[in-house]
C-alpha atoms as a PDB file:
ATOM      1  CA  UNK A   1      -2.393  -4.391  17.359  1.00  0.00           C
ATOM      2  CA  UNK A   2       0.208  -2.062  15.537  1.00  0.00           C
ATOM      3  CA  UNK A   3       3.722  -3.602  14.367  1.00  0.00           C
ATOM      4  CA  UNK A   4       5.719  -1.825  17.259  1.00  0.00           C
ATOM      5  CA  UNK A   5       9.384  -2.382  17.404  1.00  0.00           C
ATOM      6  CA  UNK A   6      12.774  -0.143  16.617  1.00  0.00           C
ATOM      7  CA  UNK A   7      13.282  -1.301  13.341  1.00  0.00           C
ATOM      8  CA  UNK A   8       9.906  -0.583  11.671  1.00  0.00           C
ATOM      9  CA  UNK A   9       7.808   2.228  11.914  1.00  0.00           C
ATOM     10  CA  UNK A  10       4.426   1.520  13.456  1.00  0.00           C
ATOM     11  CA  UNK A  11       1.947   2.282  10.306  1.00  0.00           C
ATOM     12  CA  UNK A  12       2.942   1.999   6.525  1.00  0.00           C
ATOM     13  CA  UNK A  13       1.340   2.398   3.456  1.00  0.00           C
ATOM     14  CA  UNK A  14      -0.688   0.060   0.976  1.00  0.00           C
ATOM     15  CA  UNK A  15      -1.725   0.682  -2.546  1.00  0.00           C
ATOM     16  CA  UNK A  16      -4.677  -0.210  -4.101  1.00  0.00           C
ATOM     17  CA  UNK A  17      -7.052   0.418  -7.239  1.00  0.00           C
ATOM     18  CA  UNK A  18     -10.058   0.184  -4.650  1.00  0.00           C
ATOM     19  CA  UNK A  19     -11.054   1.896  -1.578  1.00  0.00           C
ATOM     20  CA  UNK A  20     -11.141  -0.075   1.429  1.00  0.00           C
ATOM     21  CA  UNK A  21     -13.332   1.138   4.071  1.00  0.00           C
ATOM     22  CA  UNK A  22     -10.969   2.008   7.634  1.00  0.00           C
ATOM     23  CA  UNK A  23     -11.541  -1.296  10.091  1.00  0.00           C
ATOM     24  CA  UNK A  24     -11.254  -2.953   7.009  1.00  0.00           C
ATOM     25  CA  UNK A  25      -8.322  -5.872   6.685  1.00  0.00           C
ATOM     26  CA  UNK A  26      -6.475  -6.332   3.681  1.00  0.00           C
ATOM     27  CA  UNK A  27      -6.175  -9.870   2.347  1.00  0.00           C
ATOM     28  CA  UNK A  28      -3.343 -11.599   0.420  1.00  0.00           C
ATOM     29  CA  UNK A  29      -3.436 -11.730  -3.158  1.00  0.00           C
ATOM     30  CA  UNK A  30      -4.241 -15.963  -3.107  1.00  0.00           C
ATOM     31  CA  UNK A  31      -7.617 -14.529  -1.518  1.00  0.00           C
ATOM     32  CA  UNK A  32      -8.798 -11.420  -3.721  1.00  0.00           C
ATOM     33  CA  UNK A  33      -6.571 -11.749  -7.147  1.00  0.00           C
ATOM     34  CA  UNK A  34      -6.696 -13.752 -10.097  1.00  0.00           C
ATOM     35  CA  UNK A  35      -4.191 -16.934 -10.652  1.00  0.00           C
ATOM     36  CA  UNK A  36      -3.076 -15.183 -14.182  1.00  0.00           C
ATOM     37  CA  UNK A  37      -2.502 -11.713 -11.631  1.00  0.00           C
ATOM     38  CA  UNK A  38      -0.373 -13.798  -9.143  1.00  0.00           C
ATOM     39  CA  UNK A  39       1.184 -16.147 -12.004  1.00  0.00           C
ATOM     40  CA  UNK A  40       2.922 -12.081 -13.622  1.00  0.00           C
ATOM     41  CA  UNK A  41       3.753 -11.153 -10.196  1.00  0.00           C
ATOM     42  CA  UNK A  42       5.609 -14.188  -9.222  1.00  0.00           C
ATOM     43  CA  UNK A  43       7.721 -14.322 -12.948  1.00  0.00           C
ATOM     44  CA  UNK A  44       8.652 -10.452 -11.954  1.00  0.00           C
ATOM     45  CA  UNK A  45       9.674 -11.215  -8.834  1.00  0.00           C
ATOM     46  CA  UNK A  46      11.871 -14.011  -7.430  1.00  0.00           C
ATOM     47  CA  UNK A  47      10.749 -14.188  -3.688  1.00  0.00           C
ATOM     48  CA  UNK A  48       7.098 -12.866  -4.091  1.00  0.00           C
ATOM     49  CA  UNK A  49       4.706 -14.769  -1.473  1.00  0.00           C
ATOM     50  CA  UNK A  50       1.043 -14.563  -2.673  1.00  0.00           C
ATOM     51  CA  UNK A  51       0.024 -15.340   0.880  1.00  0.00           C
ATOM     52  CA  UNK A  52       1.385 -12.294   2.036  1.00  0.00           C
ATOM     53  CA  UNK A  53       0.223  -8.673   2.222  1.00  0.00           C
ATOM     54  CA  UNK A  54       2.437  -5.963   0.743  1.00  0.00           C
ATOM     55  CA  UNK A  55       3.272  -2.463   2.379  1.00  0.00           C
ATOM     56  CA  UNK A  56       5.573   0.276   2.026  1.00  0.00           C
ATOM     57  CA  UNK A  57       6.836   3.294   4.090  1.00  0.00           C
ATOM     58  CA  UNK A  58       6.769   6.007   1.018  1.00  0.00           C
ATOM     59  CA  UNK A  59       3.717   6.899  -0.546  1.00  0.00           C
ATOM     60  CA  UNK A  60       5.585   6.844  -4.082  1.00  0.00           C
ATOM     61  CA  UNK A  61       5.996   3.292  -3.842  1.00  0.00           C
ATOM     62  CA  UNK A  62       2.245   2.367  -2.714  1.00  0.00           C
ATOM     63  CA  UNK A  63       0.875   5.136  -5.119  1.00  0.00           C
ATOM     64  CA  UNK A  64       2.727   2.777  -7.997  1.00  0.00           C
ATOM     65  CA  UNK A  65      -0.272   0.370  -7.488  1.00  0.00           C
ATOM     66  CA  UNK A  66      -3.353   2.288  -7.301  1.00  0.00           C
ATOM     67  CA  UNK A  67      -3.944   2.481 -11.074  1.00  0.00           C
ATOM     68  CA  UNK A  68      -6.905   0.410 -12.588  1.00  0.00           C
ATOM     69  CA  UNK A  69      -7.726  -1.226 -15.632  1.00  0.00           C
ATOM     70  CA  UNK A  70      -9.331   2.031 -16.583  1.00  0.00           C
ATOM     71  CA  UNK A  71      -6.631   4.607 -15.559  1.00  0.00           C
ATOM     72  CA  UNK A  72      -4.359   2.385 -18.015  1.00  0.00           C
ATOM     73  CA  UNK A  73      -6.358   2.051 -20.767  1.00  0.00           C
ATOM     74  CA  UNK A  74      -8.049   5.962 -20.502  1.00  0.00           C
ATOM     75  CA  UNK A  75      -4.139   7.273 -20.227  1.00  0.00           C
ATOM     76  CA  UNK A  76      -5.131   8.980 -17.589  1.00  0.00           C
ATOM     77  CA  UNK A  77      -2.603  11.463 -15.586  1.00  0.00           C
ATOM     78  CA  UNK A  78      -3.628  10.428 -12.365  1.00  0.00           C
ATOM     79  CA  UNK A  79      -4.380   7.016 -10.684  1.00  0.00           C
ATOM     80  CA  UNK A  80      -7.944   7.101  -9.345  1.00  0.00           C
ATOM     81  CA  UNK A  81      -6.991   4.280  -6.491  1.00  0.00           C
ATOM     82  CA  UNK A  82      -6.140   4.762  -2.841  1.00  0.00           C
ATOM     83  CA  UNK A  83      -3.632   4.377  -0.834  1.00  0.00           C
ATOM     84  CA  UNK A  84      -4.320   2.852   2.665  1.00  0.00           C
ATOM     85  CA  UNK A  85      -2.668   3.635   5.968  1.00  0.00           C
ATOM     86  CA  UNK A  86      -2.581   0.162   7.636  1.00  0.00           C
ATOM     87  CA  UNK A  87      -0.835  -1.434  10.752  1.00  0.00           C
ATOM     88  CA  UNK A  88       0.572  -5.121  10.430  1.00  0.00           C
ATOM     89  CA  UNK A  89      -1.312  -8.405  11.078  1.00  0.00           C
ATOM     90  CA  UNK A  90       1.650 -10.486  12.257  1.00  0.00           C
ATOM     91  CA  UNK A  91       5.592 -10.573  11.940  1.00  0.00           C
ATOM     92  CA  UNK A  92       6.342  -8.213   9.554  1.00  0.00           C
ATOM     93  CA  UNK A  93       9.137  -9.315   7.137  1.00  0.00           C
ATOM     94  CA  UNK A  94      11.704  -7.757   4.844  1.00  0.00           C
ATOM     95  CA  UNK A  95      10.238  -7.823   0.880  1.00  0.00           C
ATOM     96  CA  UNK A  96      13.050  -9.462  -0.667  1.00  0.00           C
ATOM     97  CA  UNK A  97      11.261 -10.318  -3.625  1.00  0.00           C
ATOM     98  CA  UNK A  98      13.139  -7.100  -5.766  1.00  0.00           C
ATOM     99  CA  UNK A  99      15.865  -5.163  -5.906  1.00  0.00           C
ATOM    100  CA  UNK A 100      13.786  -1.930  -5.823  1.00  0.00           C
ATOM    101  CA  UNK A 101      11.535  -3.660  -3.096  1.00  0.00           C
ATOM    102  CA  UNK A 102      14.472  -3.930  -0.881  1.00  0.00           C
ATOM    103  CA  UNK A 103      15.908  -0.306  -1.814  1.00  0.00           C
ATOM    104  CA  UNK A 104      11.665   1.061  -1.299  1.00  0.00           C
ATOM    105  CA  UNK A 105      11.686  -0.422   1.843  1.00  0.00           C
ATOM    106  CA  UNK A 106       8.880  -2.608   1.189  1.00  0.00           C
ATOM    107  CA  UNK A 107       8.257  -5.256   3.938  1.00  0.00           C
ATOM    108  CA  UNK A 108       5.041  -7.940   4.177  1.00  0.00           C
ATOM    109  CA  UNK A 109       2.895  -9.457   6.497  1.00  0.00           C
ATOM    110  CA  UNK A 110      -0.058 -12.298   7.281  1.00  0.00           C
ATOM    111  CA  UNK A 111      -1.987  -9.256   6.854  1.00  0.00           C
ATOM    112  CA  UNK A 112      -2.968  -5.513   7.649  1.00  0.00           C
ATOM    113  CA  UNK A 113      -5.443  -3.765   8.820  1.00  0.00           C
ATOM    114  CA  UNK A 114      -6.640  -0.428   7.212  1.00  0.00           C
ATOM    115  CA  UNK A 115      -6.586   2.740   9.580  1.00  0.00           C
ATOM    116  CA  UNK A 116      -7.268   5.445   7.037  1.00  0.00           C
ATOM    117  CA  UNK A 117      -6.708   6.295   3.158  1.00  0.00           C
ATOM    118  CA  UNK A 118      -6.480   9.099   0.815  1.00  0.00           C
ATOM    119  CA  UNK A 119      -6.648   9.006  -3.052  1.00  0.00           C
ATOM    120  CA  UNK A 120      -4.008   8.609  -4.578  1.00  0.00           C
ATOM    121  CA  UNK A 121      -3.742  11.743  -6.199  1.00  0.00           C
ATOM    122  CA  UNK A 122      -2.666  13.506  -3.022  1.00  0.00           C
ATOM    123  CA  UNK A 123       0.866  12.005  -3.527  1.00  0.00           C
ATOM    124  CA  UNK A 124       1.121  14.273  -6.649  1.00  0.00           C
ATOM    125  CA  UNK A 125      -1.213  17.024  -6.145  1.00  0.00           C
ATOM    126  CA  UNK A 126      -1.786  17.321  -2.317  1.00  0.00           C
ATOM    127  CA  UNK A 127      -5.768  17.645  -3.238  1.00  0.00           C
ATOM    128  CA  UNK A 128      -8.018  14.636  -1.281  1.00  0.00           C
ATOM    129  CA  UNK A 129     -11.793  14.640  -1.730  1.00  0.00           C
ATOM    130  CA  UNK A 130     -12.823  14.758   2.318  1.00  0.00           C
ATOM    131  CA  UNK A 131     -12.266  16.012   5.663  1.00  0.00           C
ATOM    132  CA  UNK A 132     -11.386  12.777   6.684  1.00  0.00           C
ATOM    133  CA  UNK A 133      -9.080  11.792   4.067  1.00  0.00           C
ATOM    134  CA  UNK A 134      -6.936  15.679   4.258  1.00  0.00           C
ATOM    135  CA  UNK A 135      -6.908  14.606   7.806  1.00  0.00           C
ATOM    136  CA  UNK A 136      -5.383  11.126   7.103  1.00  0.00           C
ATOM    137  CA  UNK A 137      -2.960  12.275   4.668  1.00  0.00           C
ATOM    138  CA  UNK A 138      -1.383  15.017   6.527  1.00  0.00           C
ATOM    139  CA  UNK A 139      -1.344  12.933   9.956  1.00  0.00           C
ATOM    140  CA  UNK A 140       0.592  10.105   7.933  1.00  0.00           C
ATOM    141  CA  UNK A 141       2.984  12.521   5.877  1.00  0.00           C
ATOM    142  CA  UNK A 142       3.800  14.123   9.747  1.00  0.00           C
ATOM    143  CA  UNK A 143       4.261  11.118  11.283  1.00  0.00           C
ATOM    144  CA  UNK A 144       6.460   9.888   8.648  1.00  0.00           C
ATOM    145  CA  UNK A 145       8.267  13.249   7.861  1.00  0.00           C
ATOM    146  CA  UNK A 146       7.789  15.218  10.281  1.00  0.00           C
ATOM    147  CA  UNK A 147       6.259  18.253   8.172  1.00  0.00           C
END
């Protein structure tokens, strides 16, 4: 069931250095990420909750976590992650945990649930890699912007 009130829009975004397949649910970083991983992100920011999943309603601000390892340490141009369309598993909360989290308009949530993903590349180059993906993209960017 989609997050469906007047303060939130219905879908947002989630970043991630690995495809996951549409159906799929995203889990909280105390289930899929290392204790070191979780350790960084909590000393960066005050109010991060492990237990929660992250989202965004701009595609800049998911697109800033789709690099991997390998992106970094190639120097490459372009992330070669995905960012996931996803609808809201549960209350979804403000992200307080930042300054630029609460400007982004980040929010959290139990969980999410994937409905569709592009690469990330499409947030700087437009260019996806399927059907299905173009179709995602330009559905979410309409939705969202209206163009």
């Amino acid at each position: 069931m989609a997050a469906k009130d007047s303060l939130h829009p219905q879908q947002f975004l989630h970043g991630s250095p690995v495809r996951i397949e549409t159906g799929g649910e995203i889990l909280p970083a105390t289930k899929v990420s290392t204790p070191e991983h979780i350790a960084s992100r909590d000393k960066a920011n005050d109010d991060y909750q492990p237990n929660r999943v992250y989202m965004a309603p701009h595609p800049i601000t998911a697109f800033q976590y789709t690099w991997t390892k390998e992106d970094y340490e190639n120097k490459n141009e372009q992330p070669s992650g995905y960012i996931h369309v996803v609808e809201p598993i549960g209350k979804v909360m403000v992200d307080r945990s930042s300054r630029s989290a609460q400007i982004a308009g980040s929010r959290h949530a139990r969980g999410a649930r994937v409905v569709g993903s592009f690469p990330a590349k499409a947030v700087l180059t437009g260019k996806v890699d399927t059907q299905e993906e173009q179709q995602v993209f330009q559905n979410y960017m309409k939705n969202r912007y209206g163009s």
